[in-house]
Protein backbone atom coordinates (compact mmCIF):
# COMPACT_ATOMS: atom_id res chain seq x y z
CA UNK A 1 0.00 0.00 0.00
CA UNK A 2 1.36 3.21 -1.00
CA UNK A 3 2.97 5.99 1.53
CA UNK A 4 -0.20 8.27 2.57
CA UNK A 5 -3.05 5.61 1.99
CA UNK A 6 -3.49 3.89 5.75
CA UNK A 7 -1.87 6.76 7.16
CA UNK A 8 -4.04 10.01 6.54
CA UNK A 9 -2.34 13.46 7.41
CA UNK A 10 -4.11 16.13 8.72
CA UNK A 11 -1.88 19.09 7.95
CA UNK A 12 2.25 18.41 6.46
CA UNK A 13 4.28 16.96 9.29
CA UNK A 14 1.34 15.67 11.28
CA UNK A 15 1.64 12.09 10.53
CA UNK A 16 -1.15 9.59 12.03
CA UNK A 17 0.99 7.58 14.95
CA UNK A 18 1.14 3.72 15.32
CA UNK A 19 2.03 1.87 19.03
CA UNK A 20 3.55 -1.80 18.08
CA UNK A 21 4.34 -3.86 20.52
CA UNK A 22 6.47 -6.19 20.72
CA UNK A 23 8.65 -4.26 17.63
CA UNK A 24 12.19 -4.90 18.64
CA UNK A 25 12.32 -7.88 16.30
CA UNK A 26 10.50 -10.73 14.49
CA UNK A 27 6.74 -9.87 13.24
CA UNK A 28 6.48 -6.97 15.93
CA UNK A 29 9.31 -5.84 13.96
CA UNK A 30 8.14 -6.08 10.22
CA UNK A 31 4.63 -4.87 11.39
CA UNK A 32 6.28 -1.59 12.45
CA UNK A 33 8.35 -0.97 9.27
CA UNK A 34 5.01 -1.84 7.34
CA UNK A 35 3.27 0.67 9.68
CA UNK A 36 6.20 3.20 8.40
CA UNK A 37 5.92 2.81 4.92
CA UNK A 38 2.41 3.28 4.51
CA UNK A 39 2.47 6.53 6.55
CA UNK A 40 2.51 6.25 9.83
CA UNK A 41 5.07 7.87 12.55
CA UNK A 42 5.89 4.97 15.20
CA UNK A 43 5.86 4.12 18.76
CA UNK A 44 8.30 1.45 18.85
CA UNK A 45 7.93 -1.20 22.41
CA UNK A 46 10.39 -3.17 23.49
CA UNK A 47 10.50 -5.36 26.42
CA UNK A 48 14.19 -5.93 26.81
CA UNK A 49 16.51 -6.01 23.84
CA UNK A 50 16.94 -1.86 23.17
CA UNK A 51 19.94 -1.95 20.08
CA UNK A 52 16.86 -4.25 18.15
CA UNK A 53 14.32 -1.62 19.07
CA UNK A 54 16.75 0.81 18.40
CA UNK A 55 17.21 -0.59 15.12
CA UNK A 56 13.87 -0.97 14.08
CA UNK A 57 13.50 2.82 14.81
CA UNK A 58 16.59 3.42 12.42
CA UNK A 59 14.43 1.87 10.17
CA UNK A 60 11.89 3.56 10.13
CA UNK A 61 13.54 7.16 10.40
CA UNK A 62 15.11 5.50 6.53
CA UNK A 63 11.63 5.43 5.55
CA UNK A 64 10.66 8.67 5.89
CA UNK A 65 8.91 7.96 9.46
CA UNK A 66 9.40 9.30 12.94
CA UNK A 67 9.94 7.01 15.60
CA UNK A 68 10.53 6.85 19.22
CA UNK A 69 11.59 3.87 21.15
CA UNK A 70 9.25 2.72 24.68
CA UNK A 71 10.56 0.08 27.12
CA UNK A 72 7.50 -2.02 29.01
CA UNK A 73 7.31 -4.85 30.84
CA UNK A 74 3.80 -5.85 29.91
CA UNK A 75 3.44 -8.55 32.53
CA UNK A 76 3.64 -5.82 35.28
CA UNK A 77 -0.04 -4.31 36.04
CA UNK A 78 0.69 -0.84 35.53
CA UNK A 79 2.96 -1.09 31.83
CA UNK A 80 -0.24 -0.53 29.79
CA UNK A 81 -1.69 2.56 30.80
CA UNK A 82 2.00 3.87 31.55
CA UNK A 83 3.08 2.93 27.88
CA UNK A 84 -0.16 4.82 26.41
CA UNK A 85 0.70 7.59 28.38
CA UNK A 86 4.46 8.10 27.57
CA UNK A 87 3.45 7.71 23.88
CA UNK A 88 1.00 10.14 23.75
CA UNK A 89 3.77 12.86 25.96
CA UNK A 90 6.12 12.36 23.03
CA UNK A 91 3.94 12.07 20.14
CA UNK A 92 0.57 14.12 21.46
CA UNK A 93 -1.89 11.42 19.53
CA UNK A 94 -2.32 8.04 19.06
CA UNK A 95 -4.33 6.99 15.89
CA UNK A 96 -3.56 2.82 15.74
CA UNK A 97 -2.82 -0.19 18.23
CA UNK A 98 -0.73 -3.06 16.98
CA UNK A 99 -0.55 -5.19 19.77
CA UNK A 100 1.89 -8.02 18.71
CA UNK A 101 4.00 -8.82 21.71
CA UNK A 102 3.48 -12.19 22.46
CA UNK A 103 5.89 -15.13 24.76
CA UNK A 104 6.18 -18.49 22.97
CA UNK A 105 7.22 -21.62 24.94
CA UNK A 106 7.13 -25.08 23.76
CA UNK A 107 6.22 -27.93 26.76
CA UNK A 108 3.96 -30.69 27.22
CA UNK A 109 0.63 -30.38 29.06
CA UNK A 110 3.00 -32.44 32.12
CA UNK A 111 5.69 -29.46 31.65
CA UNK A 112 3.68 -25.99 31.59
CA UNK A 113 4.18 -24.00 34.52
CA UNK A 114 2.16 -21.52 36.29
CA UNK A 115 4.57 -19.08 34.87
CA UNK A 116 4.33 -20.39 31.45
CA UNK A 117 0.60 -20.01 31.63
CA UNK A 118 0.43 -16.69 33.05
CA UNK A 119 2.96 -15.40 31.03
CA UNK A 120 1.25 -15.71 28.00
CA UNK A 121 -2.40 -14.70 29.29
CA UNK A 122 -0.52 -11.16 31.06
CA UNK A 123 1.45 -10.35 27.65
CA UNK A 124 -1.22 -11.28 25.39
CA UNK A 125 -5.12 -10.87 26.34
CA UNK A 126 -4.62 -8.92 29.39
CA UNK A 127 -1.85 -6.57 28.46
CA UNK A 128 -4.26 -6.08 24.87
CA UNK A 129 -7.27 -5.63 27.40
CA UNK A 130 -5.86 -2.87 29.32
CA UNK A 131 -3.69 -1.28 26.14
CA UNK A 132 -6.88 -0.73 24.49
CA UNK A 133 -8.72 0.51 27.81
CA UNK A 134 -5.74 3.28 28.43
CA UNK A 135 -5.34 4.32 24.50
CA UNK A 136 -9.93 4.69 23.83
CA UNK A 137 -9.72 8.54 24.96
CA UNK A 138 -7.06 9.31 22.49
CA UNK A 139 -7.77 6.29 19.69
CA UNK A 140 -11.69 7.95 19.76
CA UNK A 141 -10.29 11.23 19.43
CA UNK A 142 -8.60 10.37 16.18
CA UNK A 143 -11.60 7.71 15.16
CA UNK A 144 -8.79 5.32 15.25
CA UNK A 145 -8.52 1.10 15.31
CA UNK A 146 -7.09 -1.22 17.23
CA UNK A 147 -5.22 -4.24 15.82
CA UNK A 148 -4.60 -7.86 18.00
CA UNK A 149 -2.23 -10.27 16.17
CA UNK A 150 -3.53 -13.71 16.84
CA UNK A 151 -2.59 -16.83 15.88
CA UNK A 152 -3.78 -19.65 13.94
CA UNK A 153 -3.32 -21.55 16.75
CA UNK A 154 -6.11 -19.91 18.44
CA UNK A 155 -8.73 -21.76 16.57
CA UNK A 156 -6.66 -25.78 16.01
CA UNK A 157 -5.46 -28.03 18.63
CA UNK A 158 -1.58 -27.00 19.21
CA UNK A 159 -0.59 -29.66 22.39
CA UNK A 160 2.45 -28.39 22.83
CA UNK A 161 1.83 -24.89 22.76
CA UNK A 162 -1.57 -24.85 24.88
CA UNK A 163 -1.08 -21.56 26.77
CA UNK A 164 -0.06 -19.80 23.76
CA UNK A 165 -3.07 -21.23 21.90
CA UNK A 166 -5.50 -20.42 24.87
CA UNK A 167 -4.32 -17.23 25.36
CA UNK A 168 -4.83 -16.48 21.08
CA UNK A 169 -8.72 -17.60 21.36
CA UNK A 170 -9.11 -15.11 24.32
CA UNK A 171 -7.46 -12.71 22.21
CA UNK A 172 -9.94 -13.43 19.19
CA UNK A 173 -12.86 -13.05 22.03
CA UNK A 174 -11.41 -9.55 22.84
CA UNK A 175 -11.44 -8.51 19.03
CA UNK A 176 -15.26 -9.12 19.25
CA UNK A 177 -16.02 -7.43 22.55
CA UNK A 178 -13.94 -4.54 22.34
CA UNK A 179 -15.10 -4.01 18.58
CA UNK A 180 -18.78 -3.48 20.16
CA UNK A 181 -17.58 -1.84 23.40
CA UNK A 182 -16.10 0.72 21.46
CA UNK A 183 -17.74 1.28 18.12
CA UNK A 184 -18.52 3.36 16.74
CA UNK A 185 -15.30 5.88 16.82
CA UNK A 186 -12.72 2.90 17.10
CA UNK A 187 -12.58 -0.05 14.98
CA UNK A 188 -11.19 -3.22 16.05
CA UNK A 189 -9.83 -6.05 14.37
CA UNK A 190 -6.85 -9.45 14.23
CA UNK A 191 -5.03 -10.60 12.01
CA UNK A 192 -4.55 -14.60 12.74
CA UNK A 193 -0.96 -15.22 10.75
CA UNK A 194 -0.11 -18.91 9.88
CA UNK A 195 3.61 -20.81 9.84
CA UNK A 196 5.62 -16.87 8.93
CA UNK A 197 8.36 -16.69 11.00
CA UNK A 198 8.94 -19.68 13.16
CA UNK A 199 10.69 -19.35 16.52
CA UNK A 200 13.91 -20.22 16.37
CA UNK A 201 12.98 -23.13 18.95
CA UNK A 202 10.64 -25.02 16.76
CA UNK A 203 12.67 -27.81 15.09
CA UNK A 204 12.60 -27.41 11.17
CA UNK A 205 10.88 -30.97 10.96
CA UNK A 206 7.87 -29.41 12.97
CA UNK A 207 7.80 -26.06 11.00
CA UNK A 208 8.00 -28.60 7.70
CA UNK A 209 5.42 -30.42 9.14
CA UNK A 210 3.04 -28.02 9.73
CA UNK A 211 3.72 -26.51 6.65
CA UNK A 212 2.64 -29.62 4.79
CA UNK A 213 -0.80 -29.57 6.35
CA UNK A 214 -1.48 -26.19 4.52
CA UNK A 215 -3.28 -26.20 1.14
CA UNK A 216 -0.81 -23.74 -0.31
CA UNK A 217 2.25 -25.77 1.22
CA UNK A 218 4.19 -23.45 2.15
CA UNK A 219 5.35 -20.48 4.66
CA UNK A 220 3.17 -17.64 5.09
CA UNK A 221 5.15 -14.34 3.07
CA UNK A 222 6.25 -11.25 5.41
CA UNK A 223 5.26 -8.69 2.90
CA UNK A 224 1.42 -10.61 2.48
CA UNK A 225 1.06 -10.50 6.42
CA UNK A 226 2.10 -7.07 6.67
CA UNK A 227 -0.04 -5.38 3.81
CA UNK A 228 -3.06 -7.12 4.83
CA UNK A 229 -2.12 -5.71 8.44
CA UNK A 230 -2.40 -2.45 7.04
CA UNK A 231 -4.88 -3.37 4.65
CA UNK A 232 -7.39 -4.19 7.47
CA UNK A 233 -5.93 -1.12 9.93
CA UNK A 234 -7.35 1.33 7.02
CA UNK A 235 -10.32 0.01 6.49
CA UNK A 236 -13.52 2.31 7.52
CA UNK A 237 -16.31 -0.20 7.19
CA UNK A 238 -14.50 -3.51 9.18
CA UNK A 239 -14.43 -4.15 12.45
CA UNK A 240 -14.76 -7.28 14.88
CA UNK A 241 -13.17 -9.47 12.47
CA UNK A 242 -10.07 -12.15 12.83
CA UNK A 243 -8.67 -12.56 9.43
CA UNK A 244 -6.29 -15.40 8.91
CA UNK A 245 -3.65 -15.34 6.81
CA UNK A 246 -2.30 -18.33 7.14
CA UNK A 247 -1.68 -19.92 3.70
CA UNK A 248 -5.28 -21.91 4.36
CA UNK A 249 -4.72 -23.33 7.72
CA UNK A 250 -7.01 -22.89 8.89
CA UNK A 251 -9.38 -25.04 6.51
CA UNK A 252 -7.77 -27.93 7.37
């Protein structure tokens, strides 16, 4: 999507503004650059690796975009509403959401820990909760959206991944709550991605396994995730939808 499209400007310089978490690297990453290029100026979180958040931001700044780096420990209570509210002190709006941070462990039902599992429900639906919940005053004073990065995992039986799976279906629940809680200034909508950029802990038989189960056989692109990302963050008559794009996953 061209520069400008997703990322309307009220008056030269005054660039809509994006908070991604999760940026630093992997799909947080590549969802702020896409962010960048269509328009936006960007909030970039991190959690704890700053030289990859500071390189994303480098990034973007190559682009043509603004960006700011924002550390945040989303599994603390009080990261959300102070993240929206260091955002908006160095950027003065906030007109989209990504919330992409997201833990990944592999175990067995025998090995999850309490940790495990409440790691992935305080970074993912909770954090998302209570992101949204801080950013509504300034998201409705824009008429802004909101954008949860799922998982296709949220909606197929991943056994060794069941808090990360769990916690993606309560995500997809918030998509369709918040989308009605909040119309109709905000929008809100996920994106579910399939097999795109595997952790670097899932064996390459698994990833080729799972890849094989897909009726396009094979990896889900960067650049197809990331434009439908913005694709679906621009558009004016959507909202409470999941869209998976997933190379067909999730008809299987």
């Amino acid at each position: 999507m061209a520069k400008g499209t997703a990322g309307r400007r009220d008056a030269p310089g005054r660039a809509p503004v994006a908070l991604v978490t999760g940026a630093a690297h992997r799909l947080g990453r590549e969802l702020a650059l896409g962010f960048g290029r269509a328009g936006f100026d960007v909030a970039v979180h991190f959690r704890a690796r700053p030289e990859d958040a500071d390189e994303t931001a480098r990034s973007l700044r190559l682009a043509g975009a603004k960006a700011a780096t924002f550390r945040a420990d989303l599994t603390r209570v009080d990261a959300p509403g102070l993240l929206v509210r260091r955002v908006l002190s160095v950027f003065g709006r906030l007109d989209l959401l990504v919330h992409a941070a997201s833990p990944w462990v592999t175990r067995g039902v025998a090995e999850v820990t309490l940790e495990d599992w409440e790691g992935a429900f305080r970074v993912g639906p909770r954090a998302a909760f209570f992101l949204a919940q801080a950013a509504t005053p300034a998201l409705r004073a824009r008429k802004g959206a909101i954008l949860l990065i799922s998982d296709v995992a949220a909606t197929k039986a991943w056994p060794r991944h069941v808090p990360h799976a769990a916690a993606k279906a309560a995500l997809d629940s918030l998509v369709r709550n918040l989308a009605v809680a909040l119309g109709p200034e905000i929008r809100v909508n996920g994106i579910a991605p399939g097999i795109v950029l595997p952790p670097a802990q899932l064996p390459d038989e698994e990833v080729a396994r799972l890849v094989a189960k897909t009726p396009l056989r094979r990896r889900v692109d960067v650049a197809d995730l990331v434009s439908m990302a913005v694709a679906v963050a621009a558009n004016r008559s959507m909202t409470g939808q999941v869209v998976a794009v997933d190379a067909g996953r999730s008809c299987v």
